[in-house]
PDB file of N, CA and C in Angstrom:
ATOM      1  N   UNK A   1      31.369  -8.741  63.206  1.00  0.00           N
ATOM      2  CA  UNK A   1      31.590  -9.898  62.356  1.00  0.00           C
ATOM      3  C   UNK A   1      30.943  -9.678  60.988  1.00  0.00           C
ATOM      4  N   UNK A   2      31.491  -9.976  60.074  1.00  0.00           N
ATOM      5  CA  UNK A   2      30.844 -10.025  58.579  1.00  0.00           C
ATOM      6  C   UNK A   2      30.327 -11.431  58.100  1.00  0.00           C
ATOM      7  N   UNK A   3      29.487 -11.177  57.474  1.00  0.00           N
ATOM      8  CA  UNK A   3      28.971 -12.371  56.630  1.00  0.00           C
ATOM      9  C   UNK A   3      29.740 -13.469  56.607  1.00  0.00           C
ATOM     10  N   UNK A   4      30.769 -13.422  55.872  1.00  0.00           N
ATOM     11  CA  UNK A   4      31.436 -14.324  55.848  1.00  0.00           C
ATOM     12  C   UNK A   4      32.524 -15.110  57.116  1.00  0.00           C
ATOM     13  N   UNK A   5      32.285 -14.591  57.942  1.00  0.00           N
ATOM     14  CA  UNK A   5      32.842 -14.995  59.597  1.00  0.00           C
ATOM     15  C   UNK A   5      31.876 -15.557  60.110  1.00  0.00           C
ATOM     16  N   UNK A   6      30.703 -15.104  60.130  1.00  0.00           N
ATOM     17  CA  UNK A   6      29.081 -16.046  60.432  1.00  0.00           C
ATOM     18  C   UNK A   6      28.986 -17.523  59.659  1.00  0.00           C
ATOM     19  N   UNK A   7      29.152 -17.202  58.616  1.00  0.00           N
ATOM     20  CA  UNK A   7      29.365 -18.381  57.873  1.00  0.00           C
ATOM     21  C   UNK A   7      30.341 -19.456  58.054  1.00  0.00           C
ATOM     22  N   UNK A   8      31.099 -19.259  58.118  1.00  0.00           N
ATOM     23  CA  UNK A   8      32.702 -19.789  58.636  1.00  0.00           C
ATOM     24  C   UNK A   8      32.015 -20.633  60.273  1.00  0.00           C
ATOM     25  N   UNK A   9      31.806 -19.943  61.109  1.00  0.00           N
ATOM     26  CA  UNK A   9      31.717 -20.127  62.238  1.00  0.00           C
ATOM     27  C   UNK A   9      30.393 -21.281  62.050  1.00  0.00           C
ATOM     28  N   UNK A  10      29.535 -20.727  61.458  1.00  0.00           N
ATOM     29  CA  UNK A  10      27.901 -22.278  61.220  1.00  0.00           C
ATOM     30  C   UNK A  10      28.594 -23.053  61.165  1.00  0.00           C
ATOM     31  N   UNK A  11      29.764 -23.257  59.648  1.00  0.00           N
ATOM     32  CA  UNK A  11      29.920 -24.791  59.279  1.00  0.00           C
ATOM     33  C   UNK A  11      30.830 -25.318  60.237  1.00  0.00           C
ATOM     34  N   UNK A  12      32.100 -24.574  61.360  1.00  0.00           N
ATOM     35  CA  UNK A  12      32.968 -25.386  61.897  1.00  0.00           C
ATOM     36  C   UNK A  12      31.485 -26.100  62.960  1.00  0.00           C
ATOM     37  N   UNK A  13      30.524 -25.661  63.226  1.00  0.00           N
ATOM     38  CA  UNK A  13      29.870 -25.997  64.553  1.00  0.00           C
ATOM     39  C   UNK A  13      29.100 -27.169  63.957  1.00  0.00           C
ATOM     40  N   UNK A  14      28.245 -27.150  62.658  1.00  0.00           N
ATOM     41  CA  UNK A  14      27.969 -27.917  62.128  1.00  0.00           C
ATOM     42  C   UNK A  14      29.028 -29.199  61.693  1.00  0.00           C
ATOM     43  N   UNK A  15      29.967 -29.221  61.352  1.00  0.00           N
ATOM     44  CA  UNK A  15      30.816 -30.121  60.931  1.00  0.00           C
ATOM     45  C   UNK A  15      31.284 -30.393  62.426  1.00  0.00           C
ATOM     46  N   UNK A  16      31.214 -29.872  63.577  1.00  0.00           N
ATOM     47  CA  UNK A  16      31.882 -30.180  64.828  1.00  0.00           C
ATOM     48  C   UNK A  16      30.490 -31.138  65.309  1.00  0.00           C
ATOM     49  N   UNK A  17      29.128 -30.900  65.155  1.00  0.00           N
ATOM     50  CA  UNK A  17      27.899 -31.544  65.784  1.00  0.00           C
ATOM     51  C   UNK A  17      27.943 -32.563  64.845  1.00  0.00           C
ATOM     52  N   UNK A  18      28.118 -32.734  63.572  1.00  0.00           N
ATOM     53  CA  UNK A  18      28.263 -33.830  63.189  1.00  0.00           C
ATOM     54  C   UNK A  18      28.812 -34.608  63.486  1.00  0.00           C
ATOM     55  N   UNK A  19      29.794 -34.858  63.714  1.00  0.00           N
ATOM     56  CA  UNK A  19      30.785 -35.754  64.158  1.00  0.00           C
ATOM     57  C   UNK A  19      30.756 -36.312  65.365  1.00  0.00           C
ATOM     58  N   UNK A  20      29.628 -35.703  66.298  1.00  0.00           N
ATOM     59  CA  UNK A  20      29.332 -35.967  67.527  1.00  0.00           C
ATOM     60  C   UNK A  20      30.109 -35.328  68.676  1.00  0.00           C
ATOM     61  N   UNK A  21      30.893 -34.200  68.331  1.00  0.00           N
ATOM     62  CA  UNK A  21      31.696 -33.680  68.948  1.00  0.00           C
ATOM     63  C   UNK A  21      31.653 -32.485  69.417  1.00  0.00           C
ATOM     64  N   UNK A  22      31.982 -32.505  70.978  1.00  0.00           N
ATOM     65  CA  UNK A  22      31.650 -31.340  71.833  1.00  0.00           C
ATOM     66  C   UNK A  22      32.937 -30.597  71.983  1.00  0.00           C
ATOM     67  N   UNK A  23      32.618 -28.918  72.529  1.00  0.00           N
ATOM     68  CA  UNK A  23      33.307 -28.441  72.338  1.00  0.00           C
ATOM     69  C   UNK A  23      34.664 -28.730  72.715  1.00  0.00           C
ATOM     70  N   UNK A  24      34.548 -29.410  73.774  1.00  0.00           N
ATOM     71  CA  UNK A  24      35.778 -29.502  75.002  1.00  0.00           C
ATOM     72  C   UNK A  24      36.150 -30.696  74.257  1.00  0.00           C
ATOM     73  N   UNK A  25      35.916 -31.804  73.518  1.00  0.00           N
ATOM     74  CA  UNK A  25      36.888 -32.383  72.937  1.00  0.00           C
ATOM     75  C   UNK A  25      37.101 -31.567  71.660  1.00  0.00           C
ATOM     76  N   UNK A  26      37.273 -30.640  70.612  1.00  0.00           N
ATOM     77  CA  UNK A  26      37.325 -30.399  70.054  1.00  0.00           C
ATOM     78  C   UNK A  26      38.886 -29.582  70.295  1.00  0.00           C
ATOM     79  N   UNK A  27      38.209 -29.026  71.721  1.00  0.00           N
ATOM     80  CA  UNK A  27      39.455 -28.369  72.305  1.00  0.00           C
ATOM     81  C   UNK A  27      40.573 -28.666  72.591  1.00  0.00           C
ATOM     82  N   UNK A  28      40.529 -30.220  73.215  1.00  0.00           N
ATOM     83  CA  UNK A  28      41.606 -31.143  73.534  1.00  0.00           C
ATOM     84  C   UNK A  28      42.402 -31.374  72.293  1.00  0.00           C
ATOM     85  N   UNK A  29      41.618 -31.787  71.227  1.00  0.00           N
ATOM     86  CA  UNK A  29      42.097 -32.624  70.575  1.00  0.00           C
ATOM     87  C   UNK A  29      43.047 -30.984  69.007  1.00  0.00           C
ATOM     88  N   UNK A  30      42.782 -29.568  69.548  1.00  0.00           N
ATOM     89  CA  UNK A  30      43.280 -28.804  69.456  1.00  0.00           C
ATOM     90  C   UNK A  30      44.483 -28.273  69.982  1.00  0.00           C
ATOM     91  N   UNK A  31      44.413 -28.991  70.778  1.00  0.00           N
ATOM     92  CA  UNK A  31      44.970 -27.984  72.141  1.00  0.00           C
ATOM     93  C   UNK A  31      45.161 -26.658  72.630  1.00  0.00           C
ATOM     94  N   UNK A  32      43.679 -26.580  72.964  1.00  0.00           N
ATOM     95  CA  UNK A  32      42.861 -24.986  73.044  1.00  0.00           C
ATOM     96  C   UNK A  32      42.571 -25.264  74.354  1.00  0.00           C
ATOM     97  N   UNK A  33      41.920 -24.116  75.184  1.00  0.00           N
ATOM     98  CA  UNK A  33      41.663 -24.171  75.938  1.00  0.00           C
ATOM     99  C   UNK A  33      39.665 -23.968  75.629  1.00  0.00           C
ATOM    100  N   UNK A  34      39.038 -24.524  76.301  1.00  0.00           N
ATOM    101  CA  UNK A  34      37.511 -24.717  76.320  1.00  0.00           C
ATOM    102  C   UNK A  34      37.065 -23.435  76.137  1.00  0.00           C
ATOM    103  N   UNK A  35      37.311 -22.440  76.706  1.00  0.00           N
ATOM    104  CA  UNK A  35      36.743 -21.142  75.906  1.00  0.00           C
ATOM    105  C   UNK A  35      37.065 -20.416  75.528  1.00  0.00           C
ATOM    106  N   UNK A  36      38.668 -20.593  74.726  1.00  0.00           N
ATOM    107  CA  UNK A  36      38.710 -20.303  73.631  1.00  0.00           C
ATOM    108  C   UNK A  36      38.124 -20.468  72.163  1.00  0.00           C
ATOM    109  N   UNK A  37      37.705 -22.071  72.520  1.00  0.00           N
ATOM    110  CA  UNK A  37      37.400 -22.757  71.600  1.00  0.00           C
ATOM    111  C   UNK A  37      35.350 -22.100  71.117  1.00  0.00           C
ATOM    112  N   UNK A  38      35.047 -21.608  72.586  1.00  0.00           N
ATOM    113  CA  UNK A  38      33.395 -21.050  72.519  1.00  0.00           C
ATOM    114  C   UNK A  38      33.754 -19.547  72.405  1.00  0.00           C
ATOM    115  N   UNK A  39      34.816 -18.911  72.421  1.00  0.00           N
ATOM    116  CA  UNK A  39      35.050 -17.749  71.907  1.00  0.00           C
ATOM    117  C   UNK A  39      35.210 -17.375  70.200  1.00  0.00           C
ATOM    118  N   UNK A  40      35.418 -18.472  69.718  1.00  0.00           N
ATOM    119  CA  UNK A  40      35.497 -18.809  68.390  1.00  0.00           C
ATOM    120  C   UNK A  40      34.197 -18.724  67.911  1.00  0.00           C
ATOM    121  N   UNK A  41      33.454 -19.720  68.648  1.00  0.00           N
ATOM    122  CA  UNK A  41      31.807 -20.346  68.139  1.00  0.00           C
ATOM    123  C   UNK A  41      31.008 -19.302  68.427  1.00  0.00           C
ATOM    124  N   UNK A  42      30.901 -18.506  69.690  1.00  0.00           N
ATOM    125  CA  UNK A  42      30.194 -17.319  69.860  1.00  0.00           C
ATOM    126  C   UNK A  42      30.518 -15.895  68.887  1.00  0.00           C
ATOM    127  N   UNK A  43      31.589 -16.201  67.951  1.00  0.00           N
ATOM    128  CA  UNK A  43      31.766 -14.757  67.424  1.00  0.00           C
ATOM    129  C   UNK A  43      32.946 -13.701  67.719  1.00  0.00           C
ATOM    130  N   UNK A  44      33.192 -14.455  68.717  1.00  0.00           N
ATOM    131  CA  UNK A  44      34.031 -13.600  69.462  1.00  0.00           C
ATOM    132  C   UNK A  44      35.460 -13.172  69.422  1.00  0.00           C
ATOM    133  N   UNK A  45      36.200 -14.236  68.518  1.00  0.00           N
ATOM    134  CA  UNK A  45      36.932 -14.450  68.051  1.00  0.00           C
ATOM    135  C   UNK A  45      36.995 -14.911  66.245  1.00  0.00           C
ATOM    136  N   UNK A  46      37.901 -14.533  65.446  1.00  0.00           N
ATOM    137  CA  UNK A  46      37.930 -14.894  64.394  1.00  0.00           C
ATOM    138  C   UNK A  46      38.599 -16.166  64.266  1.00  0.00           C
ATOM    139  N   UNK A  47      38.191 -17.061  63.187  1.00  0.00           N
ATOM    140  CA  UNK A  47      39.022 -18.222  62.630  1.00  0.00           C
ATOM    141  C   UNK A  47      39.977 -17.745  61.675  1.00  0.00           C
ATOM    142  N   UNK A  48      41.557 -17.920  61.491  1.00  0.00           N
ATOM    143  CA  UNK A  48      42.141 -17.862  60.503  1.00  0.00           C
ATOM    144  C   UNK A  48      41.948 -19.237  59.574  1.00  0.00           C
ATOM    145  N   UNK A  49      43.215 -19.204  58.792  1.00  0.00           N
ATOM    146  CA  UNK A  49      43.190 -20.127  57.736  1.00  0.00           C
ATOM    147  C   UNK A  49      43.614 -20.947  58.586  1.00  0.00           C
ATOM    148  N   UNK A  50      44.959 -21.302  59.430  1.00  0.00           N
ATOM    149  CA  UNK A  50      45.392 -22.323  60.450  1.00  0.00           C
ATOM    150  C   UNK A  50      44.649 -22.629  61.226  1.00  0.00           C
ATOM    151  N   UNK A  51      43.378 -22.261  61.738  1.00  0.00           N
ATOM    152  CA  UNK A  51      42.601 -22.776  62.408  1.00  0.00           C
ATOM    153  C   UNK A  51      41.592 -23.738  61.380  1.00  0.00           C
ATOM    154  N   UNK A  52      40.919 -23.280  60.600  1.00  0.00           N
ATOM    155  CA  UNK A  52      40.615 -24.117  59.770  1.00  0.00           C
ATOM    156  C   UNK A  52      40.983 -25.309  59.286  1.00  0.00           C
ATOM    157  N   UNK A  53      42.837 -25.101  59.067  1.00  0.00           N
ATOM    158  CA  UNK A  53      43.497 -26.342  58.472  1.00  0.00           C
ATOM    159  C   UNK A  53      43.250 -27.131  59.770  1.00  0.00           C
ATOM    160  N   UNK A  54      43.631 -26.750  60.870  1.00  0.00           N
ATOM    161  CA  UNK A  54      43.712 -28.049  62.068  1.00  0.00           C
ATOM    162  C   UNK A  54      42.321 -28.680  62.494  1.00  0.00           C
ATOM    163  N   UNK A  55      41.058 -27.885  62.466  1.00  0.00           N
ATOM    164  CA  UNK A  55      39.974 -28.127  62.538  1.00  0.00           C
ATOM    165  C   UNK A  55      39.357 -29.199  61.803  1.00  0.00           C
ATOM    166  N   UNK A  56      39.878 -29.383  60.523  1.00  0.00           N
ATOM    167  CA  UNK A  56      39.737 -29.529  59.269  1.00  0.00           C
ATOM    168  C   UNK A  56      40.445 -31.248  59.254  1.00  0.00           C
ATOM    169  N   UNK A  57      41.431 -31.435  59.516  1.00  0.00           N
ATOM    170  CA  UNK A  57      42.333 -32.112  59.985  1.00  0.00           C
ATOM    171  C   UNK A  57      41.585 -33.506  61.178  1.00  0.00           C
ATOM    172  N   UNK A  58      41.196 -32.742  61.752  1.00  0.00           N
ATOM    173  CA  UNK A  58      40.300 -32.967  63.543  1.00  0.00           C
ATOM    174  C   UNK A  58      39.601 -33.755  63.064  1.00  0.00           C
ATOM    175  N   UNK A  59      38.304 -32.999  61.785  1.00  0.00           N
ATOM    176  CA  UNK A  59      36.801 -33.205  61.721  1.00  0.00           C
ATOM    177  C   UNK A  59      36.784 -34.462  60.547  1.00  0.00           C
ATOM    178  N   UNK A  60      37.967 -34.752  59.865  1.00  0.00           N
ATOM    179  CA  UNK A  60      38.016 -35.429  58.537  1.00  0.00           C
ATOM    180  C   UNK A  60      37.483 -34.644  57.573  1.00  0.00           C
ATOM    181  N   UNK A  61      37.852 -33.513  57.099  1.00  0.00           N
ATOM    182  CA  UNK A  61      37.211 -32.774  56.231  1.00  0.00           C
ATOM    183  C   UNK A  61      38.175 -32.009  55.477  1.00  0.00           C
ATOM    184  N   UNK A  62      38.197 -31.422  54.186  1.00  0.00           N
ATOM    185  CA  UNK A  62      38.736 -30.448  53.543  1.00  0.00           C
ATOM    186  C   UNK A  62      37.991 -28.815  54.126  1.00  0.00           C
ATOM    187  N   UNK A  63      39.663 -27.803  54.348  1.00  0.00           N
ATOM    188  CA  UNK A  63      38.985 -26.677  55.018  1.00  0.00           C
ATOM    189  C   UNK A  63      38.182 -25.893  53.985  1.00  0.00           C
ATOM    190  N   UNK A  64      37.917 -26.153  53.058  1.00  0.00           N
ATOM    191  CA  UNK A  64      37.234 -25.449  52.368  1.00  0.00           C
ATOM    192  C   UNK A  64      35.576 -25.975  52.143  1.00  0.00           C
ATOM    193  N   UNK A  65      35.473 -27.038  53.027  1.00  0.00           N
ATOM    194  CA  UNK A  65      34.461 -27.096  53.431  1.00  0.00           C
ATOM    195  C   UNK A  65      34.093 -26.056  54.666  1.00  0.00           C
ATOM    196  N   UNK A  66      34.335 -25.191  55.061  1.00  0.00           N
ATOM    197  CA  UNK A  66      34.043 -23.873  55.832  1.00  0.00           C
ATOM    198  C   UNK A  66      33.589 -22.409  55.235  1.00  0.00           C
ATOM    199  N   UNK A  67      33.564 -22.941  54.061  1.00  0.00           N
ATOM    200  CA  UNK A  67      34.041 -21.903  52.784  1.00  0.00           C
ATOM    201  C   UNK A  67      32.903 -21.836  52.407  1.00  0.00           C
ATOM    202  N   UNK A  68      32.401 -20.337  51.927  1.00  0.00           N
ATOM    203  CA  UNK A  68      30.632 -20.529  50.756  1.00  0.00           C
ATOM    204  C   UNK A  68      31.436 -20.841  49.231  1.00  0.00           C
ATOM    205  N   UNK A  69      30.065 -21.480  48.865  1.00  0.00           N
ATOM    206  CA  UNK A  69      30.892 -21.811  47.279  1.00  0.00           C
ATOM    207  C   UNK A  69      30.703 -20.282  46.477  1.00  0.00           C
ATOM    208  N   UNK A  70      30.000 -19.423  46.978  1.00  0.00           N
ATOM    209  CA  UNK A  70      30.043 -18.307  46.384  1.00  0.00           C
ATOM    210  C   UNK A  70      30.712 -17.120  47.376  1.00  0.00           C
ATOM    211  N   UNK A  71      30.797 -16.094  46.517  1.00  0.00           N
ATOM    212  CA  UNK A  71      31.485 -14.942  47.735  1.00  0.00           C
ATOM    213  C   UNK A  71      29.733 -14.507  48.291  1.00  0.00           C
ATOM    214  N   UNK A  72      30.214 -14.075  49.590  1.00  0.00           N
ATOM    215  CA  UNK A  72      28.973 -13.879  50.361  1.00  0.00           C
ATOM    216  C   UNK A  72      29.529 -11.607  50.021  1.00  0.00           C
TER     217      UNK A  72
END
């Protein structure tokens, strides 16, 4: 993973704990399966841009709130 996939991955978890929201609804309300959704959060998997948009969508947020304001 690079920098910027670490990064990516903090804010969906952060913007996901904010909201009070666990993984498995996050998942539902995706329609992911539960560890896919911790395959994501562990690293294990990359986020594209469509994951972002729907995440994004989910959390009430713009996806570029996932984004550093600088290049990492």
């Amino acid at each position: 993973m690079k920098p910027i996939d670490l990064f990516v991955i903090q804010k969906v978890i952060e913007k996901r704990e904010a909201r009070d929201m666990t993984q498995e609804a996050l998942s539902i309300a995706l329609n992911y399966s539960m560890s896919y959704i911790n395959k994501f959060e562990k690293g294990k998997k990359k986020f594209n841009i469509s994951h972002l948009n729907e995440i994004a969508k989910i959390l009430k947020c713009s996806p570029k709130d996932f984004l550093p304001e600088d290049p990492l």
